[in-house]
N, C-alpha and C. Protein backbone atom coordinates (compact mmCIF):
# COMPACT_ATOMS: atom_id res chain seq x y z
N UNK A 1 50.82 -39.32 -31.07
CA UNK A 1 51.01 -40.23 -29.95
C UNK A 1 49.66 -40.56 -29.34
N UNK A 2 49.57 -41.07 -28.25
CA UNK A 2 48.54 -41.78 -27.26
C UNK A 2 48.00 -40.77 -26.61
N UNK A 3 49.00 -39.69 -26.20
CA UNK A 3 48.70 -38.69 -25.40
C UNK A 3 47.38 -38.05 -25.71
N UNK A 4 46.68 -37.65 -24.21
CA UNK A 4 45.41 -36.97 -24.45
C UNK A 4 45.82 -35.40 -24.60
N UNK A 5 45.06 -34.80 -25.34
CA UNK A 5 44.91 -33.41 -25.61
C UNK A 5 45.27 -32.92 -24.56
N UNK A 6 44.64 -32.76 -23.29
CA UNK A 6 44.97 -31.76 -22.50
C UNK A 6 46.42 -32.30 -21.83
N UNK A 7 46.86 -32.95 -22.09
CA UNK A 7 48.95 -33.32 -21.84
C UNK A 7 49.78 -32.29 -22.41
N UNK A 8 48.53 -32.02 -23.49
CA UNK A 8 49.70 -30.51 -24.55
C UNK A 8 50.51 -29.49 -23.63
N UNK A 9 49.30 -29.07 -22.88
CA UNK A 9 49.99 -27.84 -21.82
C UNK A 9 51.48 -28.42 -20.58
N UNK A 10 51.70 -29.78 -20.82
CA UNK A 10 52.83 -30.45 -19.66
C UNK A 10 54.09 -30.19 -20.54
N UNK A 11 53.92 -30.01 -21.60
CA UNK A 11 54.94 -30.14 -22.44
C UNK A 11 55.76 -29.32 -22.33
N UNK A 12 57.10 -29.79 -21.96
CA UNK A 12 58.47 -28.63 -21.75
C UNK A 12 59.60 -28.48 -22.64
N UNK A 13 60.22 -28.31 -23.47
CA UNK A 13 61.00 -29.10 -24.91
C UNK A 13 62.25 -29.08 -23.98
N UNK A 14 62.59 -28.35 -22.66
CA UNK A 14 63.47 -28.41 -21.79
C UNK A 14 63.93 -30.25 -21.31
N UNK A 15 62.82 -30.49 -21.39
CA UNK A 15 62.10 -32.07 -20.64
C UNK A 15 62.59 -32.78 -21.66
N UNK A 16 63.07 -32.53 -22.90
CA UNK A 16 63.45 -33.13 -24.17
C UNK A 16 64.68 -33.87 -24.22
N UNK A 17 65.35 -35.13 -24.67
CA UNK A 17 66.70 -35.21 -24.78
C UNK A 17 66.74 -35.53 -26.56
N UNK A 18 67.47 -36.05 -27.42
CA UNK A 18 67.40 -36.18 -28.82
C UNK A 18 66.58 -36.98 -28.97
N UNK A 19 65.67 -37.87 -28.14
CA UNK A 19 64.63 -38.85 -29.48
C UNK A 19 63.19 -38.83 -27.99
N UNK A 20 63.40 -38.66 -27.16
CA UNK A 20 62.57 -38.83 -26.00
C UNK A 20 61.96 -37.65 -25.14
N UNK A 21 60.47 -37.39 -24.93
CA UNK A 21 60.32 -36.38 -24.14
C UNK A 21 59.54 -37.12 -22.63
N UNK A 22 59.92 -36.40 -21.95
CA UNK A 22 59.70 -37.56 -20.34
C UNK A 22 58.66 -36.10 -19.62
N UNK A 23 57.54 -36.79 -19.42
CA UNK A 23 56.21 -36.28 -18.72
C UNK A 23 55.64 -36.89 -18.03
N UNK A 24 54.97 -36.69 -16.88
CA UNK A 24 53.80 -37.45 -15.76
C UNK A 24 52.79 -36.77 -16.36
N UNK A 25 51.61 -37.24 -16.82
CA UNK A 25 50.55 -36.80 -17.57
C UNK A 25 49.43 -36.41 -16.18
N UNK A 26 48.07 -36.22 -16.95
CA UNK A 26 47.14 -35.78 -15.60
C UNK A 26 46.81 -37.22 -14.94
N UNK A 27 46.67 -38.31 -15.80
CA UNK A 27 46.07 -39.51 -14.46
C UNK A 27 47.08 -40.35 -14.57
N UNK A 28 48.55 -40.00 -15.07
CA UNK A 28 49.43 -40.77 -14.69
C UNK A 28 50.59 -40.54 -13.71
N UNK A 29 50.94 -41.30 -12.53
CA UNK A 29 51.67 -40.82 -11.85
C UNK A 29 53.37 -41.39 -11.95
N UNK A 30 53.35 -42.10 -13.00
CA UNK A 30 54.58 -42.31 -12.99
C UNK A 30 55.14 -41.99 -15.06
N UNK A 31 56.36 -41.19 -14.56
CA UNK A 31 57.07 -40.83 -16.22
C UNK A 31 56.69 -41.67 -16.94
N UNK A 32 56.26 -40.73 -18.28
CA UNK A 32 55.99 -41.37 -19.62
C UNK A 32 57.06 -40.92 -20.47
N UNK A 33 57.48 -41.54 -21.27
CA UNK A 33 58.88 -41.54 -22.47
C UNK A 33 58.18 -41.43 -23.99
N UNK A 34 58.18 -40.31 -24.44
CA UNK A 34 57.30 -40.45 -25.25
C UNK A 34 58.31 -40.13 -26.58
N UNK A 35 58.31 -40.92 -27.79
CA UNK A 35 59.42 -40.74 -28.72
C UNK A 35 58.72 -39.08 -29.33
N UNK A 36 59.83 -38.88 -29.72
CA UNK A 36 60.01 -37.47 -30.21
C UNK A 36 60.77 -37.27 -31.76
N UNK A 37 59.98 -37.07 -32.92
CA UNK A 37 60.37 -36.74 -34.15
C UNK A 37 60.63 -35.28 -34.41
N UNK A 38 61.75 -35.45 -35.68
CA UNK A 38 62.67 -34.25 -35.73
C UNK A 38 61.42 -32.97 -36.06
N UNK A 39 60.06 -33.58 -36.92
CA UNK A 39 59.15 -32.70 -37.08
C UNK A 39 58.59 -31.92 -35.95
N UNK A 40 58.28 -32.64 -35.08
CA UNK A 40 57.96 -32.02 -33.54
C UNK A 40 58.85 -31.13 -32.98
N UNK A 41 59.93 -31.48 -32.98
CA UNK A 41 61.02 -30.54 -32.78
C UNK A 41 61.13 -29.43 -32.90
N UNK A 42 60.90 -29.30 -34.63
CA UNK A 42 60.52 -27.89 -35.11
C UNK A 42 59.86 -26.85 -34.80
N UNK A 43 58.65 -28.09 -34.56
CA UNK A 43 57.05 -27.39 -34.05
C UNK A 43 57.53 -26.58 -32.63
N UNK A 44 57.65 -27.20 -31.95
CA UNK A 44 58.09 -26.69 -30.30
C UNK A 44 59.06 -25.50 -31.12
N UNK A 45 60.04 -25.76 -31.88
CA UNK A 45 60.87 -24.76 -31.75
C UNK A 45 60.01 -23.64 -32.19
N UNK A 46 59.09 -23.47 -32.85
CA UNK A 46 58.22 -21.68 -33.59
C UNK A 46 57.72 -21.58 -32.45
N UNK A 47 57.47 -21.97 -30.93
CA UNK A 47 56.51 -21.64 -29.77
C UNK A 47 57.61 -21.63 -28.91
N UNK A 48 58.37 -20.56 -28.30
CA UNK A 48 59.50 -20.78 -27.43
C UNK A 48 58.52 -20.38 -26.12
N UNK A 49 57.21 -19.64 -25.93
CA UNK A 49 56.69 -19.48 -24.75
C UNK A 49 55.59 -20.75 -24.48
N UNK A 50 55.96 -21.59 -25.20
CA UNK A 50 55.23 -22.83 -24.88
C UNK A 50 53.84 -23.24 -26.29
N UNK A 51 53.18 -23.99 -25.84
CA UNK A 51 52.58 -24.07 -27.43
C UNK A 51 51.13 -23.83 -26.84
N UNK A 52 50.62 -23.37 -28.16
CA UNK A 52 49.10 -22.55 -27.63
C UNK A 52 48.44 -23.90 -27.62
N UNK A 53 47.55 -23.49 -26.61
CA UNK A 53 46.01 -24.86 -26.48
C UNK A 53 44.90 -23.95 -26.59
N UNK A 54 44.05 -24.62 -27.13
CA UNK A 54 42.50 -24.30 -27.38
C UNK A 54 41.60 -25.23 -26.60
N UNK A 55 40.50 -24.76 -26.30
CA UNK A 55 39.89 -26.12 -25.67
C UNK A 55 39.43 -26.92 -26.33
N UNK A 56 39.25 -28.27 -25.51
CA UNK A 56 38.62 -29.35 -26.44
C UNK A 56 37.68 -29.32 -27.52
N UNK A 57 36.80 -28.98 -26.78
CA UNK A 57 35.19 -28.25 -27.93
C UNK A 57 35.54 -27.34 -28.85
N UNK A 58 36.72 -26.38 -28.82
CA UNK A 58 36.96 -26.10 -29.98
C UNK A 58 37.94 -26.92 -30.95
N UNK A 59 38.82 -27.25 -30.29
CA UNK A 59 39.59 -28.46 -31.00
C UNK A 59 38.83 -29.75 -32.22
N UNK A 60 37.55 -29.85 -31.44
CA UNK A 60 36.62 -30.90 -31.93
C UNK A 60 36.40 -30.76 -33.18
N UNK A 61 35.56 -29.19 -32.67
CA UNK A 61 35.00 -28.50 -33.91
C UNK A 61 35.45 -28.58 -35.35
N UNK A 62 36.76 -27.89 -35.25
CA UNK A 62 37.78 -27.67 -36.16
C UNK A 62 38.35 -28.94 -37.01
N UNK A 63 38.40 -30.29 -35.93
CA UNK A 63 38.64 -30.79 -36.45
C UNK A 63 37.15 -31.48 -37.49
N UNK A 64 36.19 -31.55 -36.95
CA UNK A 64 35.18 -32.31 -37.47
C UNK A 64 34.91 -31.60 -38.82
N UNK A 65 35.23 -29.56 -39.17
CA UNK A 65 34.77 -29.25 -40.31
C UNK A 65 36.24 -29.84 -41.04
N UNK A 66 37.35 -30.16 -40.77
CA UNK A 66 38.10 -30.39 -41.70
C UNK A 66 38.18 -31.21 -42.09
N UNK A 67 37.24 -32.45 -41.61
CA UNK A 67 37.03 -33.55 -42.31
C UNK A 67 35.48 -33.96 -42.67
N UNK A 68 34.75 -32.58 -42.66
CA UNK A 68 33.59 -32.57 -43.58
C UNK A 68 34.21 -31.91 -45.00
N UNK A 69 34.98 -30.72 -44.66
CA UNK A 69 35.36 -30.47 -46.15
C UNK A 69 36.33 -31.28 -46.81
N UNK A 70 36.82 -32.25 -46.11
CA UNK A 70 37.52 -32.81 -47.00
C UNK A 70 36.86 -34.34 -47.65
N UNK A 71 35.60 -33.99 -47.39
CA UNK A 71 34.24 -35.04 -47.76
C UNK A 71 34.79 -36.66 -46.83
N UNK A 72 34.91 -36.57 -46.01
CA UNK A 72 35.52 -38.09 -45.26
C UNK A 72 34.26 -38.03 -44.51
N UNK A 73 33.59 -38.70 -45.26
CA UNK A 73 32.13 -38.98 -44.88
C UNK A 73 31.36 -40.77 -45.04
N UNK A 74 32.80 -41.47 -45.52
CA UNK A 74 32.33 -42.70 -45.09
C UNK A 74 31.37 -43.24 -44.08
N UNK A 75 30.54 -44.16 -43.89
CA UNK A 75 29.88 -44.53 -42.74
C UNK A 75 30.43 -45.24 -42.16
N UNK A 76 30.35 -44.94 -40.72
CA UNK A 76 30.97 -46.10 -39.51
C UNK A 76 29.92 -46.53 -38.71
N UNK A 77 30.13 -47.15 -37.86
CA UNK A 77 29.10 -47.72 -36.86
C UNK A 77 29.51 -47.34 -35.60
N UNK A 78 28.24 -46.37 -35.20
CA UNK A 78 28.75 -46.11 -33.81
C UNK A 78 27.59 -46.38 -33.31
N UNK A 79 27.69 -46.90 -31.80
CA UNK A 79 26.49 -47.34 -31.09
C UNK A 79 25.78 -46.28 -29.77
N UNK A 80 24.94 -46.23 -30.30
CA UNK A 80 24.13 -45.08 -28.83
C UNK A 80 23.25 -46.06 -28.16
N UNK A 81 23.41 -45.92 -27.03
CA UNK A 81 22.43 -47.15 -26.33
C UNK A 81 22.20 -48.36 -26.92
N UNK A 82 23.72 -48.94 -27.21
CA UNK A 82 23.50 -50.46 -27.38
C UNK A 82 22.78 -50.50 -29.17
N UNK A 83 22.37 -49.77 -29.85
CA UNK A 83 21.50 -49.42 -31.02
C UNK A 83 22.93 -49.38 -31.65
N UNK A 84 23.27 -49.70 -33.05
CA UNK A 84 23.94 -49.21 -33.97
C UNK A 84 23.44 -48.36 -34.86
N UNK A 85 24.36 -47.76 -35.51
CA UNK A 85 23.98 -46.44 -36.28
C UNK A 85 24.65 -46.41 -37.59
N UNK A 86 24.54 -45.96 -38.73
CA UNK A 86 25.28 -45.85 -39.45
C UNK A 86 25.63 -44.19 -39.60
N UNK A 87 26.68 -43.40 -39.77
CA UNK A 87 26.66 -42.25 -39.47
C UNK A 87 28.10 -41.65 -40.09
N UNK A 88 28.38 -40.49 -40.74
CA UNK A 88 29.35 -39.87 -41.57
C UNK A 88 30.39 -40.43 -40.70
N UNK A 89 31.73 -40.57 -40.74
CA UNK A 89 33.17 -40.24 -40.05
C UNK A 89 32.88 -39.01 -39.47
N UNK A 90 33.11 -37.66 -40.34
CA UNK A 90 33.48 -36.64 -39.82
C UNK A 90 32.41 -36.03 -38.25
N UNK A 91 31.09 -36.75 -38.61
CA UNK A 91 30.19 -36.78 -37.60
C UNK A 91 30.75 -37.04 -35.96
N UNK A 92 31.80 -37.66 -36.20
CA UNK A 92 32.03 -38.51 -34.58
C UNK A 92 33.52 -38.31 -34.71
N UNK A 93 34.52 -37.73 -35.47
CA UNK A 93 36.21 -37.62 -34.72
C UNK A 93 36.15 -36.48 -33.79
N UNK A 94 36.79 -36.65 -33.02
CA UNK A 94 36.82 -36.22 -31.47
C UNK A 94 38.59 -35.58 -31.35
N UNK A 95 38.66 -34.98 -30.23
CA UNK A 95 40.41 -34.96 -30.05
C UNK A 95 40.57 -36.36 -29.26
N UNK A 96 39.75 -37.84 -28.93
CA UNK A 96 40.29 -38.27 -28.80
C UNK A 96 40.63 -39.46 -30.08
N UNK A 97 40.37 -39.30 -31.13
CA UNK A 97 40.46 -40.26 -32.40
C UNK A 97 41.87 -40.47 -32.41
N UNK A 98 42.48 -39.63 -32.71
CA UNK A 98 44.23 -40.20 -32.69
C UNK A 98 44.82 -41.01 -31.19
N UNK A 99 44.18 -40.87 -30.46
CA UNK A 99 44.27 -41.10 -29.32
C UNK A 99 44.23 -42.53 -29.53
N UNK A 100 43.07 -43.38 -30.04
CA UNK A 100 42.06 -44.12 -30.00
C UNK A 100 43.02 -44.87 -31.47
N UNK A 101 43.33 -44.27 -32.31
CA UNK A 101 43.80 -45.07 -33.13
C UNK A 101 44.96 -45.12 -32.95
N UNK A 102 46.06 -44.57 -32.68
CA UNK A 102 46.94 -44.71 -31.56
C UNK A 102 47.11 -46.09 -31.12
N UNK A 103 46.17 -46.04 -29.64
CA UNK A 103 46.35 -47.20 -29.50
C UNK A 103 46.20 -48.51 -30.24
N UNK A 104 45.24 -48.64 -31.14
CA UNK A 104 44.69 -49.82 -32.01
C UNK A 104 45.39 -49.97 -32.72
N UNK A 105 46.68 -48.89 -33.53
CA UNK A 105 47.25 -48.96 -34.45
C UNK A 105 48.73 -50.16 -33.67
N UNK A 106 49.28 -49.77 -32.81
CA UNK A 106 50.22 -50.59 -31.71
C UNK A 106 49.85 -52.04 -31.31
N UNK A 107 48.54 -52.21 -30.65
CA UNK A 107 48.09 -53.58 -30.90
C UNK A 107 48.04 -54.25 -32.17
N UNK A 108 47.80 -53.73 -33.12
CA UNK A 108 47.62 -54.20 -34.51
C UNK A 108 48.79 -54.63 -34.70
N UNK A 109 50.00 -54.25 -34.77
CA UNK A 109 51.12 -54.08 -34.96
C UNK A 109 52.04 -55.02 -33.78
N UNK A 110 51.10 -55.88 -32.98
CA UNK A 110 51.15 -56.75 -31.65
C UNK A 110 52.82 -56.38 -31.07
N UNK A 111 52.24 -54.81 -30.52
CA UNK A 111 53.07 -54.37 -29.59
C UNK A 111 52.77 -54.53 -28.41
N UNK A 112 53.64 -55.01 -27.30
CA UNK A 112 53.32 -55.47 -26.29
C UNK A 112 52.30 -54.78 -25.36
N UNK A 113 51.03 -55.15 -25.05
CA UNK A 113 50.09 -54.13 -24.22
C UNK A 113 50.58 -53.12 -23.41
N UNK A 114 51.51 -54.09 -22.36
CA UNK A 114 52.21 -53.03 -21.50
C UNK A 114 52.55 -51.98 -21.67
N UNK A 115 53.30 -52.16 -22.76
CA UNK A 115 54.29 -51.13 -23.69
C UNK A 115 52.76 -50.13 -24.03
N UNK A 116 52.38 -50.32 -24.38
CA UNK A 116 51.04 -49.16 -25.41
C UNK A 116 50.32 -48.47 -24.29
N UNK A 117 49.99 -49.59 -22.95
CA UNK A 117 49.85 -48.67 -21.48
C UNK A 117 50.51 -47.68 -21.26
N UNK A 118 51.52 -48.10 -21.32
CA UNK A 118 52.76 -46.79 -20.75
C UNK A 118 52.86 -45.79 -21.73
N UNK A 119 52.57 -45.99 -22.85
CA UNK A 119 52.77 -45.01 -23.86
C UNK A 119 51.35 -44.04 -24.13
N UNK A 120 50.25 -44.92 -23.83
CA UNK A 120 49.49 -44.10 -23.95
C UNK A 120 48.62 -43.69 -22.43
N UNK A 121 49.25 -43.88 -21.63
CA UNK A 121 49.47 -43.43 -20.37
C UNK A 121 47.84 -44.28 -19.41
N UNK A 122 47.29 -45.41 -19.92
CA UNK A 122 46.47 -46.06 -19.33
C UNK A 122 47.17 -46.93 -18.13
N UNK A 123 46.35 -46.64 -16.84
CA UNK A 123 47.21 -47.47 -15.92
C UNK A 123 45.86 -48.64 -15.67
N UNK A 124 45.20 -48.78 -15.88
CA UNK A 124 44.37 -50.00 -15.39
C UNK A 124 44.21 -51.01 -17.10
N UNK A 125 43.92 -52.03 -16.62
CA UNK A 125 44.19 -53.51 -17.59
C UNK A 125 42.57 -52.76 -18.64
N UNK A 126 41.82 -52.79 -17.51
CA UNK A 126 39.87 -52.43 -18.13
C UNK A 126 40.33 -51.21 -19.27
N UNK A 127 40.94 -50.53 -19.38
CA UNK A 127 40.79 -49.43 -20.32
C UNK A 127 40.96 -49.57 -21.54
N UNK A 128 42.26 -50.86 -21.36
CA UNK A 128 42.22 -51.34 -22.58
C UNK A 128 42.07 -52.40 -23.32
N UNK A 129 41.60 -52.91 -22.46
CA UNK A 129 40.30 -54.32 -22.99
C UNK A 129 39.79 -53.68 -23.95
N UNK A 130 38.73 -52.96 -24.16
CA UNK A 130 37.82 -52.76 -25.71
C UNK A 130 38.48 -52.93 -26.82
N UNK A 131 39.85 -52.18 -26.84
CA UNK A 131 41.06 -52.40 -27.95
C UNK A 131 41.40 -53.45 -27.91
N UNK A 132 41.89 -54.32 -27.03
CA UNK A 132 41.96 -55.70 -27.46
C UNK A 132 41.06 -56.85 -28.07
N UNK A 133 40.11 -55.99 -27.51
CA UNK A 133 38.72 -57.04 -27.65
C UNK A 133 39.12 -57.02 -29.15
N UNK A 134 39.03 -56.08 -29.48
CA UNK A 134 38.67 -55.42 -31.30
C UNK A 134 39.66 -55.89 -32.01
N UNK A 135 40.87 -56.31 -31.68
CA UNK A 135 41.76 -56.96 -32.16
C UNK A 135 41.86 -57.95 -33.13
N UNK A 136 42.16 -58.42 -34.15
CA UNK A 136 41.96 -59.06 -34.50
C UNK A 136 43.13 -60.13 -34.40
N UNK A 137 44.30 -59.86 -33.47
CA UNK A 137 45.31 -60.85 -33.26
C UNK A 137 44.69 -61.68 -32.32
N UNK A 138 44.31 -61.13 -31.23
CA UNK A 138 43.88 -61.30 -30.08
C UNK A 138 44.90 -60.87 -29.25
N UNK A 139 45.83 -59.92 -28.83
CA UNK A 139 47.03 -60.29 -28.53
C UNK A 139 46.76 -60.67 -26.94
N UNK A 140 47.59 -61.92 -26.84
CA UNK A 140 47.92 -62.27 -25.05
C UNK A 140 48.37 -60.88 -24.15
N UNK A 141 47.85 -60.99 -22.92
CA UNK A 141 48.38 -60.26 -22.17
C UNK A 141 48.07 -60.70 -20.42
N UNK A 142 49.35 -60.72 -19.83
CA UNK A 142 48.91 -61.30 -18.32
C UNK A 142 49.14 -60.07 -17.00
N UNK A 143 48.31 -59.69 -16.11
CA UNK A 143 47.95 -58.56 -15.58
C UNK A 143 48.83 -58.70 -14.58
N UNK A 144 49.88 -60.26 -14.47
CA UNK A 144 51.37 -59.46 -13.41
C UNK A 144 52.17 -58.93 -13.74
């Protein structure tokens, strides 16, 4: 999902009904509906005292060697001070990459902005401008 890493710890499977789990995240103040697959399900079910979190920086970590050993070392372009770079993948995924493709993957797919706000719990229009920008639909969107 959209959800940021540290949302893991809000998670109640109580909060669950068959396809939907309903959370107020940390900078969102109004319920998020977040669909819920039978795989997840599972998952929650082996953690009945809730599901372990690690911190970010280790999260990172872990993830960045598992996609050095799994050689995903394509070059991307990431920019440091306005400079482009050419630089491995595994160099730069973050816990927020799913996050991030997440959203891009929904616009791509010209799901309604709103809709991808609420889902990925952005409440201002600016956050997700860059993703639209990058768009290649362009998709419309009007801020009433």
């Amino acid at each position: 999902t959209g959800l940021r890493l540290k949302d893991i710890d809000v998670f109640d499977p109580e909060k669950m009904d068959k396809r939907l789990f309903r959370y107020t995240g940390d900078r969102v103040t109004d319920k998020v509906y977040v669909p819920i697959k039978e795989t997840i399900r599972g998952i929650w079910g082996k953690y009945p005292e809730g599901l372990p979190v690690i911190p970010e920086d280790k999260f990172t970590y872990t993830l960045r060697k598992i996609f050095f050993d799994c050689q995903f070392d394509r070059p991307i372009i990431r920019q440091v001070d306005g400079i482009d770079h050419l630089v491995p993948l595994h160099d730069v995924v973050d816990a927020h990459t799913g996050r991030q493709t997440f959203i891009s993957m929904l616009l791509c797919k010209e799901i309604p902005v709103s809709l991808v706000m609420e889902l990925s719990g952005l409440i201002h229009y600016k956050l997700i401008q860059p993703f639209i920008q990058q768009d290649p639909h362009n998709i419309p969107y009007s801020e009433d």
